[in-house]
PDB file of N, CA and C in Angstrom:
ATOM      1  N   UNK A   1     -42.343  -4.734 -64.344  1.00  0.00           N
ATOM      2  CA  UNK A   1     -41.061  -5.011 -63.726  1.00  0.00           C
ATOM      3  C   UNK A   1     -40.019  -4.008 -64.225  1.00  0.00           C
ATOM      4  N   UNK A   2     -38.901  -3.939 -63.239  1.00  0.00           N
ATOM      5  CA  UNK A   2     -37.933  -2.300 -64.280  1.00  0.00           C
ATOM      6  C   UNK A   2     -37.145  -3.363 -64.433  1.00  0.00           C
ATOM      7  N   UNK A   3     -36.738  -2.162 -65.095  1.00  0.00           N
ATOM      8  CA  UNK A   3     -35.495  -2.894 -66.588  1.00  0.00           C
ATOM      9  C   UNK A   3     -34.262  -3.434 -65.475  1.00  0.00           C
ATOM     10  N   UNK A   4     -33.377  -4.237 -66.027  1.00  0.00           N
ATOM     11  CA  UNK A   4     -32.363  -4.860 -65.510  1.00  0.00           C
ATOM     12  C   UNK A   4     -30.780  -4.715 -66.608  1.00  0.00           C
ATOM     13  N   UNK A   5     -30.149  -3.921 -65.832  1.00  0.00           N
ATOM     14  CA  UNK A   5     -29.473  -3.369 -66.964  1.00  0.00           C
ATOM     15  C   UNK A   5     -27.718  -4.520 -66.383  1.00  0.00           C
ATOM     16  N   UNK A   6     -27.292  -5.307 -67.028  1.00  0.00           N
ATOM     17  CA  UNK A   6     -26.210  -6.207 -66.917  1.00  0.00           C
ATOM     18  C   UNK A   6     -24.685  -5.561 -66.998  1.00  0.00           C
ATOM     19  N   UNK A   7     -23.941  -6.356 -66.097  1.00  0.00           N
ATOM     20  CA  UNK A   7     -23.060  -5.243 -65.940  1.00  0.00           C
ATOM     21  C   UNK A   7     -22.074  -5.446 -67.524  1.00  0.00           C
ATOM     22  N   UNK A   8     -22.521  -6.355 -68.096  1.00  0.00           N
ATOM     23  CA  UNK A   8     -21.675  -6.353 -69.416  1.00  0.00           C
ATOM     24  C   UNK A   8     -22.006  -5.169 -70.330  1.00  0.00           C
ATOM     25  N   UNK A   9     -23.323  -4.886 -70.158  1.00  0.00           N
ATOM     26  CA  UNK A   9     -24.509  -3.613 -70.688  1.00  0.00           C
ATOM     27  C   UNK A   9     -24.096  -2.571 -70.283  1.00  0.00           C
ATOM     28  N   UNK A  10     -23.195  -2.370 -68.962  1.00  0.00           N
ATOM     29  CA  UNK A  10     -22.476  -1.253 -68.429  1.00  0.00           C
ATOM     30  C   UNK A  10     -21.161  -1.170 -69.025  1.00  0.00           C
ATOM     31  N   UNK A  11     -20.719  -2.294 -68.883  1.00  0.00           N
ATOM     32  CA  UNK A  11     -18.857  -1.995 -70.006  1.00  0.00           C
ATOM     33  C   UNK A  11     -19.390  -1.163 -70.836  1.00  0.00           C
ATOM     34  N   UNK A  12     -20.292  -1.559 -72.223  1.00  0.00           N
ATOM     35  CA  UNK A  12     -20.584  -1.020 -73.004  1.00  0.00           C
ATOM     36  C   UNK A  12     -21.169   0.684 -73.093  1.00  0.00           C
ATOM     37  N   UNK A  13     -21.848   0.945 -72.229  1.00  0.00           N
ATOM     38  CA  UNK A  13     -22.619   2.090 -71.968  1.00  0.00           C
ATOM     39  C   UNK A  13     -21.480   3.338 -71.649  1.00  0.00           C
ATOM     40  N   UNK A  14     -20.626   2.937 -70.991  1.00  0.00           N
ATOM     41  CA  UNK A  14     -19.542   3.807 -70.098  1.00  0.00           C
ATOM     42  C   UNK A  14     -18.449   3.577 -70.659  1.00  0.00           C
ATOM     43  N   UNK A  15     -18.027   2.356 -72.025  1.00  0.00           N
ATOM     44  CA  UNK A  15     -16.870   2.361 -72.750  1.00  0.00           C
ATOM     45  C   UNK A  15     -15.787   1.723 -71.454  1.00  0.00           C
ATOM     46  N   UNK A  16     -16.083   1.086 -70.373  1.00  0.00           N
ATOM     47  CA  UNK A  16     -15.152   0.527 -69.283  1.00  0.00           C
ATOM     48  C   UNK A  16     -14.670  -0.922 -69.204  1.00  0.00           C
ATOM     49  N   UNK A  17     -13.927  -1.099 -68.903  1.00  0.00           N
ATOM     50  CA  UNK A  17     -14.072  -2.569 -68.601  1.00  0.00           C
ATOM     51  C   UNK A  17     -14.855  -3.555 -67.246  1.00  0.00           C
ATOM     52  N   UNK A  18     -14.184  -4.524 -66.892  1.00  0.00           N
ATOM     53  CA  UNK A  18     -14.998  -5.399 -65.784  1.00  0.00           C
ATOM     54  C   UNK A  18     -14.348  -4.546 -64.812  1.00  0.00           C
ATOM     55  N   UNK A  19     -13.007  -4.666 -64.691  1.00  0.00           N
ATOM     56  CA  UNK A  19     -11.931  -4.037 -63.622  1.00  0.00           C
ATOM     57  C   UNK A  19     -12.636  -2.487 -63.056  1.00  0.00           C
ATOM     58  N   UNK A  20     -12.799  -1.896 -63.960  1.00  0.00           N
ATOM     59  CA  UNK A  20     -13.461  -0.854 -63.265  1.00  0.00           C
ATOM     60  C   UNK A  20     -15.002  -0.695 -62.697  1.00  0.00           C
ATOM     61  N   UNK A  21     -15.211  -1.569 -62.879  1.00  0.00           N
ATOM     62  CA  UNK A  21     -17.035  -1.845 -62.903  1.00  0.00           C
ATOM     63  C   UNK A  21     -17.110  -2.616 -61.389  1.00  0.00           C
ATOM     64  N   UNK A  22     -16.231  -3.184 -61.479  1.00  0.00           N
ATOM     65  CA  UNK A  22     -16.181  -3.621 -59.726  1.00  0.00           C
ATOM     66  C   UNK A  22     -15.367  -2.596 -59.151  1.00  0.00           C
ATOM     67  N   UNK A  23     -14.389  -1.739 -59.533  1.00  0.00           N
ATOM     68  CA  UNK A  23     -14.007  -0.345 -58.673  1.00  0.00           C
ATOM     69  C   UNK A  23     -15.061   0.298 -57.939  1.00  0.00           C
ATOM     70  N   UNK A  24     -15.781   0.747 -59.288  1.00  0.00           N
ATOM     71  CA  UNK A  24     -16.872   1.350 -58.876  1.00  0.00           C
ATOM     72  C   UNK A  24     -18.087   1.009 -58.122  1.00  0.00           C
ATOM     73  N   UNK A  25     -18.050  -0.380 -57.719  1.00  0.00           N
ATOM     74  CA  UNK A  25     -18.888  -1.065 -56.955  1.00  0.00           C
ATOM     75  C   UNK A  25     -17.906  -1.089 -55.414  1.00  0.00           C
ATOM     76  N   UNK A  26     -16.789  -0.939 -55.296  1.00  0.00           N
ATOM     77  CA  UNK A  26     -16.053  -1.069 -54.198  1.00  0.00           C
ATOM     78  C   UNK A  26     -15.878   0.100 -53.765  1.00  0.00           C
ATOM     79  N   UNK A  27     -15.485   1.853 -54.794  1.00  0.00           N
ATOM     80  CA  UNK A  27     -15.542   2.449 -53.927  1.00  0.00           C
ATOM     81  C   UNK A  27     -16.500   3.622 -54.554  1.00  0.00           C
ATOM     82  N   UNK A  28     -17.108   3.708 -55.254  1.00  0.00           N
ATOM     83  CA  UNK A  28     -18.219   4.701 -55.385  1.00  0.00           C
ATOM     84  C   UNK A  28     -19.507   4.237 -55.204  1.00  0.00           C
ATOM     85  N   UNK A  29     -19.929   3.066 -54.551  1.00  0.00           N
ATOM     86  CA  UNK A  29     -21.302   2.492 -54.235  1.00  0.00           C
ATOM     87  C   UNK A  29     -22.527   2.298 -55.003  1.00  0.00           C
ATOM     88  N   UNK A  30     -21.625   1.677 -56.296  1.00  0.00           N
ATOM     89  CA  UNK A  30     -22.289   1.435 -57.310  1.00  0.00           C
ATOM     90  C   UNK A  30     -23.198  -0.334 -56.745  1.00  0.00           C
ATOM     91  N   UNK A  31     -24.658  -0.021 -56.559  1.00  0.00           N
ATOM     92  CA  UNK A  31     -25.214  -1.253 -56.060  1.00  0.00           C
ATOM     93  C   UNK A  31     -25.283  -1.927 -57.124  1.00  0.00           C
ATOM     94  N   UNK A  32     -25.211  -3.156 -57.655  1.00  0.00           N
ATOM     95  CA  UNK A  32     -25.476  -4.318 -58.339  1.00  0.00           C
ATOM     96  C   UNK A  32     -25.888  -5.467 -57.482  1.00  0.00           C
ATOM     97  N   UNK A  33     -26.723  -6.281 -58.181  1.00  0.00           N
ATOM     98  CA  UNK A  33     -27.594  -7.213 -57.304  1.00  0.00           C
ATOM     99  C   UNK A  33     -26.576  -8.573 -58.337  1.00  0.00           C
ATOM    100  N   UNK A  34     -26.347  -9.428 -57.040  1.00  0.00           N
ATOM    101  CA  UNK A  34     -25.377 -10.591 -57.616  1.00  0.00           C
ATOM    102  C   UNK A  34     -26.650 -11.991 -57.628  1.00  0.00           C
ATOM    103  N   UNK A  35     -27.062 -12.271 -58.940  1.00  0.00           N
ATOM    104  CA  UNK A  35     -27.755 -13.428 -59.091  1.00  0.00           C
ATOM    105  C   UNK A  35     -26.743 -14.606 -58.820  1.00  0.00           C
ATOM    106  N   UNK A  36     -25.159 -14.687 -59.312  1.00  0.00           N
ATOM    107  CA  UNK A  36     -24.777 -15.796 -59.175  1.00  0.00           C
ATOM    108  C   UNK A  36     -23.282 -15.130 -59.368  1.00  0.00           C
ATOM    109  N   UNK A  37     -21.952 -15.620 -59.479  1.00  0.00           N
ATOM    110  CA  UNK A  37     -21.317 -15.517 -59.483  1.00  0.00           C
ATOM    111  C   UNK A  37     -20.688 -14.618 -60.729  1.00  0.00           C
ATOM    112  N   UNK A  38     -21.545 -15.325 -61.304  1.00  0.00           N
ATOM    113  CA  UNK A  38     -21.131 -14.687 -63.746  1.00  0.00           C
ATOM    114  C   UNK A  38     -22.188 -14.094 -64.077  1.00  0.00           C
ATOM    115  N   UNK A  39     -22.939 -13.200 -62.987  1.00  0.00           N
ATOM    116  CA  UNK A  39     -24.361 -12.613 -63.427  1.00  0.00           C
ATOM    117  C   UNK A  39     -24.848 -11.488 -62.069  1.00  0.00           C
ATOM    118  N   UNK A  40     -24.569 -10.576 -62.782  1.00  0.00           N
ATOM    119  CA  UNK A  40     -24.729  -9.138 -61.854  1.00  0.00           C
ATOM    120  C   UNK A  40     -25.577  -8.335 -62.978  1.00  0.00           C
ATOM    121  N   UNK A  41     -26.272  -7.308 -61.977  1.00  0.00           N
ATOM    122  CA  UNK A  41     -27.257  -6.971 -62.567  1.00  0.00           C
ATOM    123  C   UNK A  41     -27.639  -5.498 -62.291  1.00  0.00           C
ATOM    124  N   UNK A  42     -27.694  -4.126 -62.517  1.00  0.00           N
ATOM    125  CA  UNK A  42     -28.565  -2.909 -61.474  1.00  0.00           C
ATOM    126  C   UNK A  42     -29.497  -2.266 -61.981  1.00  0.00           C
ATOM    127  N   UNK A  43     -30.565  -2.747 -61.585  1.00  0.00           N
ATOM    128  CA  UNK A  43     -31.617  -1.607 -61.649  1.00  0.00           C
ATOM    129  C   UNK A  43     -31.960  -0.201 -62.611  1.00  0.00           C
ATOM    130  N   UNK A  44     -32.601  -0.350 -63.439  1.00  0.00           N
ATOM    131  CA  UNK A  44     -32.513   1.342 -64.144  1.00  0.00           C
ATOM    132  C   UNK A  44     -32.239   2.394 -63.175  1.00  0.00           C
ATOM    133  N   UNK A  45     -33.259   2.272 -62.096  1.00  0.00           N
ATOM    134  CA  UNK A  45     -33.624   3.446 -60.872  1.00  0.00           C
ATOM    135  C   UNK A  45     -32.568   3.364 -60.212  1.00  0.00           C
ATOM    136  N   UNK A  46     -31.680   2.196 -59.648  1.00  0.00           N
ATOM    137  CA  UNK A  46     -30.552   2.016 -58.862  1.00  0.00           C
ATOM    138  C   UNK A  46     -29.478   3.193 -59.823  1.00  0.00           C
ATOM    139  N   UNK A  47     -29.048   2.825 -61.003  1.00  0.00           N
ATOM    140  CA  UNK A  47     -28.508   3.202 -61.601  1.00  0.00           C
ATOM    141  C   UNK A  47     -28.475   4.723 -61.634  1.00  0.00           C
ATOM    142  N   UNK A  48     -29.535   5.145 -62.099  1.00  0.00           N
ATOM    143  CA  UNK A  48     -30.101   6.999 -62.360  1.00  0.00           C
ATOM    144  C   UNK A  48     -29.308   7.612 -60.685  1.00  0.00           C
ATOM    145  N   UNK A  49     -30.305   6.730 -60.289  1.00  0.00           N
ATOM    146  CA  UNK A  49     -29.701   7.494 -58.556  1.00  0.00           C
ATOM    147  C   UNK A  49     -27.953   7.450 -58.260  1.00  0.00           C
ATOM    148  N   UNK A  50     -27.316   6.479 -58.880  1.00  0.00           N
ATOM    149  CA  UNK A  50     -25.948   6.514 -58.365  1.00  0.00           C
ATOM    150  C   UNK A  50     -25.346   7.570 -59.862  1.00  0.00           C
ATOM    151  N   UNK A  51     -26.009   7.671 -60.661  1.00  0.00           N
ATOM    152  CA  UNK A  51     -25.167   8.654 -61.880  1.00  0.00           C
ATOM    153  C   UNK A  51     -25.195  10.100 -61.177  1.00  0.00           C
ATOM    154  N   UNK A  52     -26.602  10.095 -60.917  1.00  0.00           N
ATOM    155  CA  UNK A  52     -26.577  11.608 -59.765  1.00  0.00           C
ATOM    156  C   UNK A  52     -25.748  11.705 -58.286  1.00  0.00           C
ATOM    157  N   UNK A  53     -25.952  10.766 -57.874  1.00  0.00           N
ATOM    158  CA  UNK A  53     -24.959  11.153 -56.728  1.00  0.00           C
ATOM    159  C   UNK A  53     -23.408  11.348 -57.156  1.00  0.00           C
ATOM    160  N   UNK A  54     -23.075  10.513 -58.189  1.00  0.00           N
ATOM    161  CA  UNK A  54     -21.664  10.754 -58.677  1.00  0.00           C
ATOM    162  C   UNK A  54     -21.420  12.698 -59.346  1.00  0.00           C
ATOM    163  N   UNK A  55     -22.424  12.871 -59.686  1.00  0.00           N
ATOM    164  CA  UNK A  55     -22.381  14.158 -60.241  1.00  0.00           C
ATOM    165  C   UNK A  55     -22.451  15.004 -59.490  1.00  0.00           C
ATOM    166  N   UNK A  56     -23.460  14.960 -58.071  1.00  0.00           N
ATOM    167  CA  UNK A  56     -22.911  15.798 -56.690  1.00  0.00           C
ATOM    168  C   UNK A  56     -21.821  15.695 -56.115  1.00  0.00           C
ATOM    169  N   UNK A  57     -21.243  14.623 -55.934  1.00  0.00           N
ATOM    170  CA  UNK A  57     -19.761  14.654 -55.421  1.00  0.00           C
ATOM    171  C   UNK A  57     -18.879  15.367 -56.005  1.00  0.00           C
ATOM    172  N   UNK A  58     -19.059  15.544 -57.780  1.00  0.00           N
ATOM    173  CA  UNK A  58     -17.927  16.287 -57.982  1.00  0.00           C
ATOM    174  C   UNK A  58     -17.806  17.569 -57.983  1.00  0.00           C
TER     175      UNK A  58
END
């Protein structure tokens, strides 16, 4: 099964808060999979792929 990386695991990783973690889900198409309301979740592979596309855009 791949890893499941939590978006609290992302504050941490990227030094961000929540506020921007849903930015980036609203406008840079950061996918996260919503188990429930207090539990979001993305993909290692989801992830890799949106760090690279962010790095072509700029």
């Amino acid at each position: 099964m791949e890893e499941r990386i939590s978006k609290k695991r992302l504050m941490k990783l990227y030094g961000v808060n929540r506020n921007t973690i849903e930015d980036w889900r609203r406008t840079k198409g950061l996918k996260m999979i919503e188990v429930s309301t207090h539990s979001k979740y993305i993909t290692e592979k989801d992830l890799i792929e949106w760090e690279n596309s962010q790095k072509e855009d700029s």
